[in-house]
Protein backbone atom coordinates (compact mmCIF):
# COMPACT_ATOMS: atom_id res chain seq x y z
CA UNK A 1 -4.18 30.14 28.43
CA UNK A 2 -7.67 29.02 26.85
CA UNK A 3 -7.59 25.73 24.82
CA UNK A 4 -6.46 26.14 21.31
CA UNK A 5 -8.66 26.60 18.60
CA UNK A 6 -9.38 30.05 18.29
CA UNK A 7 -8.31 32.58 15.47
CA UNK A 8 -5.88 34.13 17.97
CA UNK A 9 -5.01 31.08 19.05
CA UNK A 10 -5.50 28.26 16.48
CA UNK A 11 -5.03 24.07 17.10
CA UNK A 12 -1.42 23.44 15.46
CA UNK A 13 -1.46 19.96 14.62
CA UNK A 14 1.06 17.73 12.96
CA UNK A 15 0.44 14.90 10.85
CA UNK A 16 2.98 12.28 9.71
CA UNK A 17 2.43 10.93 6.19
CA UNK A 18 0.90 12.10 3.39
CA UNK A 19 -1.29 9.01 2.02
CA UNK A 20 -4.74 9.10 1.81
CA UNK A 21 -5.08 8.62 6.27
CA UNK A 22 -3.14 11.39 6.05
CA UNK A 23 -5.07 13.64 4.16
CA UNK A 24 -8.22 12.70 5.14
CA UNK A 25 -7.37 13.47 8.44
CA UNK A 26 -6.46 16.89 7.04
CA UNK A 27 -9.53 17.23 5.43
CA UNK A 28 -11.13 16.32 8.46
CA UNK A 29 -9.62 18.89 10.61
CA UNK A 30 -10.00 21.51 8.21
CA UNK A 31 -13.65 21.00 8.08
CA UNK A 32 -14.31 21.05 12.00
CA UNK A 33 -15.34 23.92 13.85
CA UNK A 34 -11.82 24.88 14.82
CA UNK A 35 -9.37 27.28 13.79
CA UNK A 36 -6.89 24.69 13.02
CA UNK A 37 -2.86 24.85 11.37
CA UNK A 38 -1.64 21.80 10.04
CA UNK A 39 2.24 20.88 9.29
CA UNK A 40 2.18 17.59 6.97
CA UNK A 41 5.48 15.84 7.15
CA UNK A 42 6.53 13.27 4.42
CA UNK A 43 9.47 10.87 4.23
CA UNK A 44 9.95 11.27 0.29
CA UNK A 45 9.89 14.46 -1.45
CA UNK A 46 7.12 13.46 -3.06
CA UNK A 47 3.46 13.33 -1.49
CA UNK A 48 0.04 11.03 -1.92
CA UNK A 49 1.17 7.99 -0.58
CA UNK A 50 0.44 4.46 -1.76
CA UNK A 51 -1.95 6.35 -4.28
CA UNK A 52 1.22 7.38 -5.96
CA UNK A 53 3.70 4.67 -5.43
CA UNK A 54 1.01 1.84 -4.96
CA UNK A 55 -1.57 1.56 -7.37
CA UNK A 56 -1.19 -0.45 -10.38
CA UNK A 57 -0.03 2.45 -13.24
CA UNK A 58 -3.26 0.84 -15.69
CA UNK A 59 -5.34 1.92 -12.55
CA UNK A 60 -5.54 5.89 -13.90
CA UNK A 61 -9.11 6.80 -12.39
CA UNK A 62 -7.57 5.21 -8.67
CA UNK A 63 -5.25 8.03 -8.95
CA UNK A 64 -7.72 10.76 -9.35
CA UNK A 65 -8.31 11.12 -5.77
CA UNK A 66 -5.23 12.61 -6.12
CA UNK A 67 -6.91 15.98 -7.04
CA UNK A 68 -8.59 16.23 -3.73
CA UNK A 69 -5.32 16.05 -1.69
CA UNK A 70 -4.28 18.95 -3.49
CA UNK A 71 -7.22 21.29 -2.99
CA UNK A 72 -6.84 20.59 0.85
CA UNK A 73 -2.69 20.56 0.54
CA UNK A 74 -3.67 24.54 -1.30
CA UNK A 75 -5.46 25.36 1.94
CA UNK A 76 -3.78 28.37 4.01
CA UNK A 77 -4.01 26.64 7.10
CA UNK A 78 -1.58 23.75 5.25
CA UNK A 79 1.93 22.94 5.21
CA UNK A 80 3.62 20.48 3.79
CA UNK A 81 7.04 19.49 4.85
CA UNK A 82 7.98 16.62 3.06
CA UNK A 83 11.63 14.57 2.40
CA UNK A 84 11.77 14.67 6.09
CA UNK A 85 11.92 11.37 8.20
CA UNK A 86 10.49 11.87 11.82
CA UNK A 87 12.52 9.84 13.78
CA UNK A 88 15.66 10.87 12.17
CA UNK A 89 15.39 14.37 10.92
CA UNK A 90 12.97 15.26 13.57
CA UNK A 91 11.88 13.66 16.79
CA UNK A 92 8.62 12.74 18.44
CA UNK A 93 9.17 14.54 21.12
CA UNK A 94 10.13 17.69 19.21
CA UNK A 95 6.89 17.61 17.05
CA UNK A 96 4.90 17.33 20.27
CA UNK A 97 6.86 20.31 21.49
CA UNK A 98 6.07 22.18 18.33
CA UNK A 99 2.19 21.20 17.70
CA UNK A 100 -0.64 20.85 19.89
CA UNK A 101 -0.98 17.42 18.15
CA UNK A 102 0.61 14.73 16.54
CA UNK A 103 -1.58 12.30 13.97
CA UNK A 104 0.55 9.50 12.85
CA UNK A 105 -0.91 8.46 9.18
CA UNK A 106 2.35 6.70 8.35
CA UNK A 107 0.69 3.26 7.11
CA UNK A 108 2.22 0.21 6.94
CA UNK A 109 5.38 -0.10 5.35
CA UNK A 110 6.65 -3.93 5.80
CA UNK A 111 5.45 -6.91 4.65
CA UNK A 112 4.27 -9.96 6.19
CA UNK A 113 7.21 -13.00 5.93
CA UNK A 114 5.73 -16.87 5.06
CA UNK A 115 8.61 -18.07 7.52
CA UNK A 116 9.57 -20.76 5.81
CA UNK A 117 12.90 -22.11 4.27
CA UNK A 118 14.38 -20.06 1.37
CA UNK A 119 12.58 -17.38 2.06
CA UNK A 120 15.55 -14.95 1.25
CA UNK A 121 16.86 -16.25 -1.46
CA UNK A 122 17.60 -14.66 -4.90
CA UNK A 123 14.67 -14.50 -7.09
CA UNK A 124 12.05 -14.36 -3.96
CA UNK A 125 10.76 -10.82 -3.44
CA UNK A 126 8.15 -9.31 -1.85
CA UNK A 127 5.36 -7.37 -3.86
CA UNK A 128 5.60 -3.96 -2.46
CA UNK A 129 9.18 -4.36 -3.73
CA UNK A 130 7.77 -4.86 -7.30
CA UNK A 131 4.76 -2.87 -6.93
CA UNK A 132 7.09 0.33 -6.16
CA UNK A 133 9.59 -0.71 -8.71
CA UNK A 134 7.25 -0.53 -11.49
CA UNK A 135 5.64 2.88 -9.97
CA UNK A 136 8.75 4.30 -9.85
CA UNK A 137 9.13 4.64 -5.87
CA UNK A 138 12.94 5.59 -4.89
CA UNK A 139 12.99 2.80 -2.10
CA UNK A 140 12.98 0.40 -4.88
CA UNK A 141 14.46 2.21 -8.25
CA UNK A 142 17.26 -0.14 -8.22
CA UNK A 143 16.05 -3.74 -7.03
CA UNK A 144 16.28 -6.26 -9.77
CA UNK A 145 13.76 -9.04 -10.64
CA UNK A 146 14.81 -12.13 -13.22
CA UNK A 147 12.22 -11.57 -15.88
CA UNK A 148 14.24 -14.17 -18.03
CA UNK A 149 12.70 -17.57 -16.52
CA UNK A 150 9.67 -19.03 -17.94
CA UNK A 151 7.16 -19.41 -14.73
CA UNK A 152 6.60 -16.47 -12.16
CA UNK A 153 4.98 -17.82 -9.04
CA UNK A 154 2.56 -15.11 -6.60
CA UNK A 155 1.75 -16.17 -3.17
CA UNK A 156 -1.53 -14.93 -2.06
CA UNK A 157 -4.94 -13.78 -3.82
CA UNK A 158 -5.43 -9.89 -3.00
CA UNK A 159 -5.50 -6.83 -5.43
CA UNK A 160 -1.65 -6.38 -4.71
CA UNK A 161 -1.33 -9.81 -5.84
CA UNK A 162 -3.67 -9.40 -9.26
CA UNK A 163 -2.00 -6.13 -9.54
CA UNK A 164 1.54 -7.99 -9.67
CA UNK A 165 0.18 -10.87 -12.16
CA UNK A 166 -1.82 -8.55 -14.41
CA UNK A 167 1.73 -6.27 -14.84
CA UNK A 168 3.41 -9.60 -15.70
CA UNK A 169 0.84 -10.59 -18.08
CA UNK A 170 0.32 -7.36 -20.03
CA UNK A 171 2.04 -6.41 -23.50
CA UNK A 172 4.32 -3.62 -23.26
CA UNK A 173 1.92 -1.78 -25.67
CA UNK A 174 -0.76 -2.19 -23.08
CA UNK A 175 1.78 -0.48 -20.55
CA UNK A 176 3.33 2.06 -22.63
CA UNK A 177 0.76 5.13 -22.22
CA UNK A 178 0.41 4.52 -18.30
CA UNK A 179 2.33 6.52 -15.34
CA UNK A 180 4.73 3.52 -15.15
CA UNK A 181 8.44 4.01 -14.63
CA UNK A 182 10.47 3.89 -17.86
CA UNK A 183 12.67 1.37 -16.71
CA UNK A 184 10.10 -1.17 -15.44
CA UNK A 185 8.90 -0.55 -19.04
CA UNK A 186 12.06 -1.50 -20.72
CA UNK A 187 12.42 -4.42 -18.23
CA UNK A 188 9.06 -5.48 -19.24
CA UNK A 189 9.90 -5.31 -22.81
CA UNK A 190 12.42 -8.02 -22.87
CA UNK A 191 10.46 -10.15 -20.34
CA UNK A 192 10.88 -14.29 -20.90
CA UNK A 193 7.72 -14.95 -18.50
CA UNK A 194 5.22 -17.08 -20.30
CA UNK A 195 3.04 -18.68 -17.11
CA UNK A 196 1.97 -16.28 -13.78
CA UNK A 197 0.77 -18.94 -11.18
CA UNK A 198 -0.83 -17.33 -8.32
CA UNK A 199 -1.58 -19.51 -5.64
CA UNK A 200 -4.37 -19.08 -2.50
CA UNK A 201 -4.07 -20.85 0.66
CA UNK A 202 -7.98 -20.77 0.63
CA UNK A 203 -10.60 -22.02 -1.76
CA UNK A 204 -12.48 -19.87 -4.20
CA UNK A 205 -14.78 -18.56 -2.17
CA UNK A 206 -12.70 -17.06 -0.15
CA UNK A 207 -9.93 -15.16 -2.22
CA UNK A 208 -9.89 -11.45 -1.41
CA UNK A 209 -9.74 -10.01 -5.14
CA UNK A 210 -12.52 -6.84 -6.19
CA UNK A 211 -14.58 -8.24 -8.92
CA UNK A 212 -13.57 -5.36 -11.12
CA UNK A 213 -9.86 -6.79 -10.41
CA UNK A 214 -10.75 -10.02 -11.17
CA UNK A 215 -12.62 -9.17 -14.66
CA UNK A 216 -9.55 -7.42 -15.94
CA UNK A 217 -7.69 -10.98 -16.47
CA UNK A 218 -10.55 -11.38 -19.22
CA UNK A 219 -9.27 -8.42 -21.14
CA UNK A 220 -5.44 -9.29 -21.46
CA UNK A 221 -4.49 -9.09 -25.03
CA UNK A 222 -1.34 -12.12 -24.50
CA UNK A 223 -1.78 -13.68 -21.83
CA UNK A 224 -5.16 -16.13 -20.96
CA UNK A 225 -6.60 -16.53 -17.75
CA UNK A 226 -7.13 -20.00 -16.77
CA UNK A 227 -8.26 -22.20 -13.86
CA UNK A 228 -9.06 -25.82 -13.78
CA UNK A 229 -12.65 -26.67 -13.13
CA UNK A 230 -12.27 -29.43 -10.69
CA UNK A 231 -10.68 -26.78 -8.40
CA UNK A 232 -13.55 -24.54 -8.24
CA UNK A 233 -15.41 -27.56 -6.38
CA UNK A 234 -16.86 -26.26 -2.96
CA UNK A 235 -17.13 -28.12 -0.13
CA UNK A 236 -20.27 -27.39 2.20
CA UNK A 237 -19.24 -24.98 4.13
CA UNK A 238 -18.21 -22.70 1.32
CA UNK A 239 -21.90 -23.40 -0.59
CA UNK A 240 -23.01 -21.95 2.74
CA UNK A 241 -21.19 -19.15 2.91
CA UNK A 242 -21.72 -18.04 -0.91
CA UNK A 243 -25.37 -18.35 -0.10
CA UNK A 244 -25.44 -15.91 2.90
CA UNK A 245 -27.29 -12.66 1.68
CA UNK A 246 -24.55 -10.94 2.49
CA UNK A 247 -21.88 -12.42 0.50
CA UNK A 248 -23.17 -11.18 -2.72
CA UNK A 249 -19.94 -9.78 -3.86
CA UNK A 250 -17.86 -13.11 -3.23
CA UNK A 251 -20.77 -14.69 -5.73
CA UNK A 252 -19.94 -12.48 -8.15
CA UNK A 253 -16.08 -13.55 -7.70
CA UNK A 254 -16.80 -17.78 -7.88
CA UNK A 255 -18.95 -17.26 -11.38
CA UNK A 256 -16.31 -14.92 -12.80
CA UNK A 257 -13.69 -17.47 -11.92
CA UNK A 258 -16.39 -20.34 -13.56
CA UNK A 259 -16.31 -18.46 -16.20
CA UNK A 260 -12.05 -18.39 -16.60
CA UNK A 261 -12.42 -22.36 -16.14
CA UNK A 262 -14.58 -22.82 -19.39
CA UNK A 263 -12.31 -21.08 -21.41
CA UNK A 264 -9.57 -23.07 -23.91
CA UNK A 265 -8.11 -20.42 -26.38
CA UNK A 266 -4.40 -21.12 -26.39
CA UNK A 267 -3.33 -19.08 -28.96
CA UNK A 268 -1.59 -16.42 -26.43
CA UNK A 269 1.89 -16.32 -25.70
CA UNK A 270 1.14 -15.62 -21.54
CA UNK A 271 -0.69 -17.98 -19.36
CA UNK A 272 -1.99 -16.68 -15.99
CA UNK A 273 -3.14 -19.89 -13.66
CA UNK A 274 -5.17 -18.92 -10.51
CA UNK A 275 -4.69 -22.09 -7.98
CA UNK A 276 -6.03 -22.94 -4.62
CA UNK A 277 -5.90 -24.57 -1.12
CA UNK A 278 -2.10 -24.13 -1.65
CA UNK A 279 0.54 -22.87 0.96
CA UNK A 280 4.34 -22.52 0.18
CA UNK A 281 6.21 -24.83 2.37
CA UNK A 282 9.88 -24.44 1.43
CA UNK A 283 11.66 -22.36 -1.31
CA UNK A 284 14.55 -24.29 -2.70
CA UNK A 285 18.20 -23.30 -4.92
CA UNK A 286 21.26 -23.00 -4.17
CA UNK A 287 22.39 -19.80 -4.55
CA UNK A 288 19.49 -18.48 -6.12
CA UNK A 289 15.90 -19.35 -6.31
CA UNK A 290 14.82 -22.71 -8.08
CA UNK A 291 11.08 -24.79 -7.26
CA UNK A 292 8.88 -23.54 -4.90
CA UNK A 293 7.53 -26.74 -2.71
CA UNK A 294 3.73 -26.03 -2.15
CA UNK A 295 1.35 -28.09 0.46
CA UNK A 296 -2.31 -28.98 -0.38
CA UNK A 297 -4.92 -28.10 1.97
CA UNK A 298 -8.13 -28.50 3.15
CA UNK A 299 -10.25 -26.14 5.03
CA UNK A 300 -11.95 -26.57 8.27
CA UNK A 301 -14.28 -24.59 10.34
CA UNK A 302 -17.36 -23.32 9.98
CA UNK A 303 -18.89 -21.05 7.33
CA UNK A 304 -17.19 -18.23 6.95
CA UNK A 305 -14.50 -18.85 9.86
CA UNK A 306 -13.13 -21.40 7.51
CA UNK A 307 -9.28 -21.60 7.87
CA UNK A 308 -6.83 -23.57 5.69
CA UNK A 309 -5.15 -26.86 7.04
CA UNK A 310 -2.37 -28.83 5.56
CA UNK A 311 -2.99 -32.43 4.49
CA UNK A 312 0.62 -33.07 3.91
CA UNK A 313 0.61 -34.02 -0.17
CA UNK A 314 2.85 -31.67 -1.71
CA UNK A 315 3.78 -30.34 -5.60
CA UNK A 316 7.03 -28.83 -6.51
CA UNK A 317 6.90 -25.72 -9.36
CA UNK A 318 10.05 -25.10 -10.80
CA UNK A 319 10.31 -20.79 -10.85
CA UNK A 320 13.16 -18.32 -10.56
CA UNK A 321 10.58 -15.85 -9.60
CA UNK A 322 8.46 -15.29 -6.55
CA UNK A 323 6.52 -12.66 -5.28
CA UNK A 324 4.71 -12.88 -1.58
CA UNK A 325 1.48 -11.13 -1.44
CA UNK A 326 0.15 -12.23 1.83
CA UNK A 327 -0.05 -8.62 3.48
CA UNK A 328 1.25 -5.58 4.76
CA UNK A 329 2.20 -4.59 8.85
CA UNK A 330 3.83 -1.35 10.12
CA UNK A 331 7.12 -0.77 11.48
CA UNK A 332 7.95 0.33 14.94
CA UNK A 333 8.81 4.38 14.86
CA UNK A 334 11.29 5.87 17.67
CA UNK A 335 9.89 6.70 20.43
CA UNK A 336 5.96 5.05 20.34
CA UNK A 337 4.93 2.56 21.81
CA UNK A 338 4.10 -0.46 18.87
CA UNK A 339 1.94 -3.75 18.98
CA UNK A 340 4.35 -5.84 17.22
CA UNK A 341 2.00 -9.14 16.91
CA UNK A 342 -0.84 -6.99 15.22
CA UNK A 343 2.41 -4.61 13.48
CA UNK A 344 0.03 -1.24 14.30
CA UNK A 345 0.83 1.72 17.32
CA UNK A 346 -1.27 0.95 20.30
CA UNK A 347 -4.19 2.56 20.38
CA UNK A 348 -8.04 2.89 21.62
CA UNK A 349 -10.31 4.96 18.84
CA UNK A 350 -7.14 6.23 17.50
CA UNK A 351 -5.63 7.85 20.79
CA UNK A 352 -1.91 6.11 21.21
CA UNK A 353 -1.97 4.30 24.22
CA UNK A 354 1.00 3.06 26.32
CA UNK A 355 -0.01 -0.15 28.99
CA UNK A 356 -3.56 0.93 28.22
CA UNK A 357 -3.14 4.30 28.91
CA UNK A 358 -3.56 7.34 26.41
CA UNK A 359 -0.66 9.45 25.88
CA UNK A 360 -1.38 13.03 25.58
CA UNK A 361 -1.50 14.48 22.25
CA UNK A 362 -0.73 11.72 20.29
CA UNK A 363 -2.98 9.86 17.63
CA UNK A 364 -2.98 7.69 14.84
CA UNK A 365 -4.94 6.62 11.80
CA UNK A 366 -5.31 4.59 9.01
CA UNK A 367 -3.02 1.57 8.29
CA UNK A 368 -0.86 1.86 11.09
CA UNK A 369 -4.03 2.25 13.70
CA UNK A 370 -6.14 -0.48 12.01
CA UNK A 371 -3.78 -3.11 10.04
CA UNK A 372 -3.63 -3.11 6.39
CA UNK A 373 -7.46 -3.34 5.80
CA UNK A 374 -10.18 -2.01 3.50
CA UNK A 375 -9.56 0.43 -0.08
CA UNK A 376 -8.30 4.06 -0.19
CA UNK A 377 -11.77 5.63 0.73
CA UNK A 378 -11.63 3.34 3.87
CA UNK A 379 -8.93 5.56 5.09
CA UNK A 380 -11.67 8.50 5.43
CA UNK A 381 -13.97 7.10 7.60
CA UNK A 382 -11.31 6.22 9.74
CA UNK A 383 -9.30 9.47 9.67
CA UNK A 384 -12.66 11.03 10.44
CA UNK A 385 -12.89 8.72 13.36
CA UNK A 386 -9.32 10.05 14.66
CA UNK A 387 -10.32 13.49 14.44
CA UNK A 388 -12.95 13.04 16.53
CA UNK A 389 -11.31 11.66 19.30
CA UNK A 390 -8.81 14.71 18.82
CA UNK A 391 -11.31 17.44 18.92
CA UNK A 392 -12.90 15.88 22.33
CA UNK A 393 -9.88 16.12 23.53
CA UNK A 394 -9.32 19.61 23.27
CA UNK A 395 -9.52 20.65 26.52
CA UNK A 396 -7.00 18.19 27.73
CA UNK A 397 -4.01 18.76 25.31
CA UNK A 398 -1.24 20.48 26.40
CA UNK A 399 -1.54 24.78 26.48
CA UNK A 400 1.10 25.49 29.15
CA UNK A 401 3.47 26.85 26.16
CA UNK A 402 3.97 28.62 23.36
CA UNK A 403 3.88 25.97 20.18
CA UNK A 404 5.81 27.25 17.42
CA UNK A 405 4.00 24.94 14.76
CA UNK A 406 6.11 24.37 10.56
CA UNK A 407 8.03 27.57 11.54
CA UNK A 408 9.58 25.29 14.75
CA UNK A 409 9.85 22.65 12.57
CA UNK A 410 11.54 24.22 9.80
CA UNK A 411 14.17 26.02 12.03
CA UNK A 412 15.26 22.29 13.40
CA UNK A 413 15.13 21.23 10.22
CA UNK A 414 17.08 24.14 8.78
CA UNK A 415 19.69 23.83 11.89
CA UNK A 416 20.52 20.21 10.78
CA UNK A 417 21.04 20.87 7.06
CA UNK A 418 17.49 19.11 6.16
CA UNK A 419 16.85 19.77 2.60
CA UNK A 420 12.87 19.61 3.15
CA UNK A 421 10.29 20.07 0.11
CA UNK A 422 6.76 22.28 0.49
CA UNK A 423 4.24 22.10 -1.62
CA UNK A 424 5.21 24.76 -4.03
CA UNK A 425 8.18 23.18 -4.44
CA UNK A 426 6.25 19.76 -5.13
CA UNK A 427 4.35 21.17 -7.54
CA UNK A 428 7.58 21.87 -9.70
CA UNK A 429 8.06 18.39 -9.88
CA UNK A 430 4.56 17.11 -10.54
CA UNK A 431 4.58 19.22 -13.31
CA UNK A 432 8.42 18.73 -14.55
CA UNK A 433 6.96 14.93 -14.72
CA UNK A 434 3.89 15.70 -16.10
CA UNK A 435 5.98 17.57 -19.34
CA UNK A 436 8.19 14.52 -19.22
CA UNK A 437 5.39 11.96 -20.15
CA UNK A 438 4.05 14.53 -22.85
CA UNK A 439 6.51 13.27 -25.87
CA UNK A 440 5.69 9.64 -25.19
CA UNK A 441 2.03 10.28 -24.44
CA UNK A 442 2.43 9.31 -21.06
CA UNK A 443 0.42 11.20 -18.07
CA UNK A 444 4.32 11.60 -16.77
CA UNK A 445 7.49 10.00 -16.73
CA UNK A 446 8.42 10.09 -12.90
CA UNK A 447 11.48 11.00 -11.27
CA UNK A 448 12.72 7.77 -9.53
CA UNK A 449 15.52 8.91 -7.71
CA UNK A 450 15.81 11.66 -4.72
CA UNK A 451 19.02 13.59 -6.09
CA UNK A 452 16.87 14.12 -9.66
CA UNK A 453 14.02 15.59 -7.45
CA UNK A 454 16.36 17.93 -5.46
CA UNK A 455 18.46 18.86 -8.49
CA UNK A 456 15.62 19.87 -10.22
CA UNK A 457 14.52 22.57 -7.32
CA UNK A 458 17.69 23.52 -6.49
């Protein structure tokens, strides 16, 4: 049998998750040279990823990316099979039996623990937990956060974390005509939390927020943005690194935060307090959460290797309500092999390796190949990278038997009772939402829980 790729014989190809890796990767494939049938498969019934369930809901324009997914998802050569759990509904092995390829886009869906005392304790959360809350992901319709105590403490100085803050900081009327879920709005509404601290290991010049992020905390209409001056002091390593040519962008971030320090308008109800060279060292309550013990530091190292060291002074903030932002890692899936200090799938240029040896057939991309770095259009460059290594490897993947492609899949599925959802059926929901948010002049009201979502199609 010739290698696949032809019209009689086109590359069936299976990709798990349907983020942005995902569908880049689609995009990718769809674009090559080859005659090329792809079966997306989706954990939720619901596709797009973090661009759904993880950016902020006052992020809009983020979200229009969204529109290219579903000109490649309206392709011919597409399927989507999603509300499916590979792993559980579906093996591995049985997509590699079905496809010529497996991509593994499935990104990383943990979070990274401080490991410290108190950790678990009522009132500490991480922020994917809140993030997907307030974006109305099912994993999380039902957590609850204490919005009643006066002080809300972040760990960690990333756009998830300014994303957390500026949700805590902003009016309900500032919320209200955004995608985000009606009852994170109604939580909102009665929130008690007058003072956001959000704390950074590092100094200033060396927090990870966008500028654009960061200039959003100017534009709050209750809550101020503050910082004290004396902490926006560099020492001479970071006066280096701010001068490198290159490090234009972190310039940018030091005067904007300059520019938080001089201000003194108090007549807001919300304070937001960016603070650094902290590290939590202990979380402490008894049955629930009650101070948060942070350690100062001091960095060492040189320019731009600088790394944060504890000097052993420490500061207690009393809080009912922390949220670790200190990064995301993936999670082992049956039957791959999984680095689990670097929390990706093994890999070399996105072929899945076991004991440095590529497995046949099997690749990954995005998140879960690189570690939870870089912005949504990162994911493309990397997908494309993927593909690549896929399409050299054409005349190597397996041809000894017939593959059998969705319709395979969807005969397992249908033999174990697996209520999947294609894209047909997604668009029933996308636009039962979409006339949902029309009365409150909303973009859409989403469905939060699974049963709603299947109800509605069947």
């Amino acid at each position: 049998m010739s290698h696949p790729g032809s019209k009689q014989h086109p590359l069936l190809v299976a990709i798990v998750g349907s983020g942005p890796s995902g569908f880049y990767a689609a995009e990718a494939l769809l674009k090559s040279d080859v005659n090329v049938t792809i079966t997306m498969l989706e954990r939720l019934p619901v596709p797009y990823g973090l661009v759904r369930s993880g950016v902020a809901p006052d992020h809009a324009k983020l979200k229009q990316v969204i529109q290219v997914y579903a000109r490649i998802a309206e392709s011919p050569e597409f399927n989507l099979l999603a509300n499916v759990t590979v792993g559980e509904d579906i093996s591995v092995e049985e997509l590699s039996d079905t496809h010529h390829a497996v991509i593994f886009a499935n990104g990383a869906e943990s979070d990274r623990k401080l490991g410290i005392p108190g950790e678990d304790l009522i009132g500490s959360h991480t922020a994917t937990e809140f993030v997907g809350w307030y974006n109305g992901h099912t994993d999380y319709r039902d957590r609850h956060f204490d919005l009643g105590c006066e002080r809300a403490v972040i760990i960690g100085q990333g756009n998830v974390a300014a994303d957390v803050a500026r949700i805590l900081a902003k009016s309900v009327d500032e919320l209200k005509h955004t995608d985000i879920a009606e009852h994170a709005l109604d939580a909102l509404a009665d929130s008690k939390v007058q003072e956001i601290v959000v704390v950074g290991r590092r100094g200033p010049a060396q927090v990870k927020f966008t500028p654009k992020e960061l200039r959003e905390f100017g534009n709050l209409e209750i809550c101020q943005t503050t910082i004290d001056s004396e902490e926006l002091q560099l020492n001479p390593a970071s006066e280096i690194e701010l001068a490198d040519k290159s490090n234009s962008v972190q310039r940018k971030i030091v005067e904007q935060l300059a520019r938080f320090s001089a201000i003194s308008d108090s007549s807001k109800p919300r304070r937001c307090q960016f603070t650094f060279l902290k590290s939590p060292k202990e979380l402490i309550g008894t049955e629930r959460l009650e101070k948060v013990i942070l350690e100062r530091n001091q960095l060492v190292g040189e320019p731009l290797q600088q790394s944060a060291r504890g000097t052993g002074e420490t500061l207690e903030l009393e809080t009912g309500l922390l949220f670790r932002s200190i990064g995301y890692r993936g999670v082992p899936l049956p039957g791959l092999p999984f680095d689990d200090r670097k929390g990706v799938i093994t890999n070399e240029d996105g072929r899945i390796t076991e004991n440095g040896q590529p497995i046949s057939g099997l690749y990954v991309s995005g998140w879960i190949k690189r570690g939870p770095t870089g912005i949504i259009g990162t994911n493309r460059a990397d997908s494309v990278a993927t593909v690549k290594s896929l399409l050299d490897d054409l005349e190597m993947l397996d041809t000894g038997s017939e593959k059998s492609g969705a319709d395979g899949v969807c005969k397992l599925l249908q033999s174990r009772s697996v209520r999947y959802v294609n894209f047909e059926e997604w668009k029933k929901i996308d636009q039962s939402e979409i006339d949902r948010g029309r009365p409150k002049n909303k973009p859409r009201e989403k469905y939060t829980y699974i049963a709603e979502m299947l109800e509605l199609l069947d």
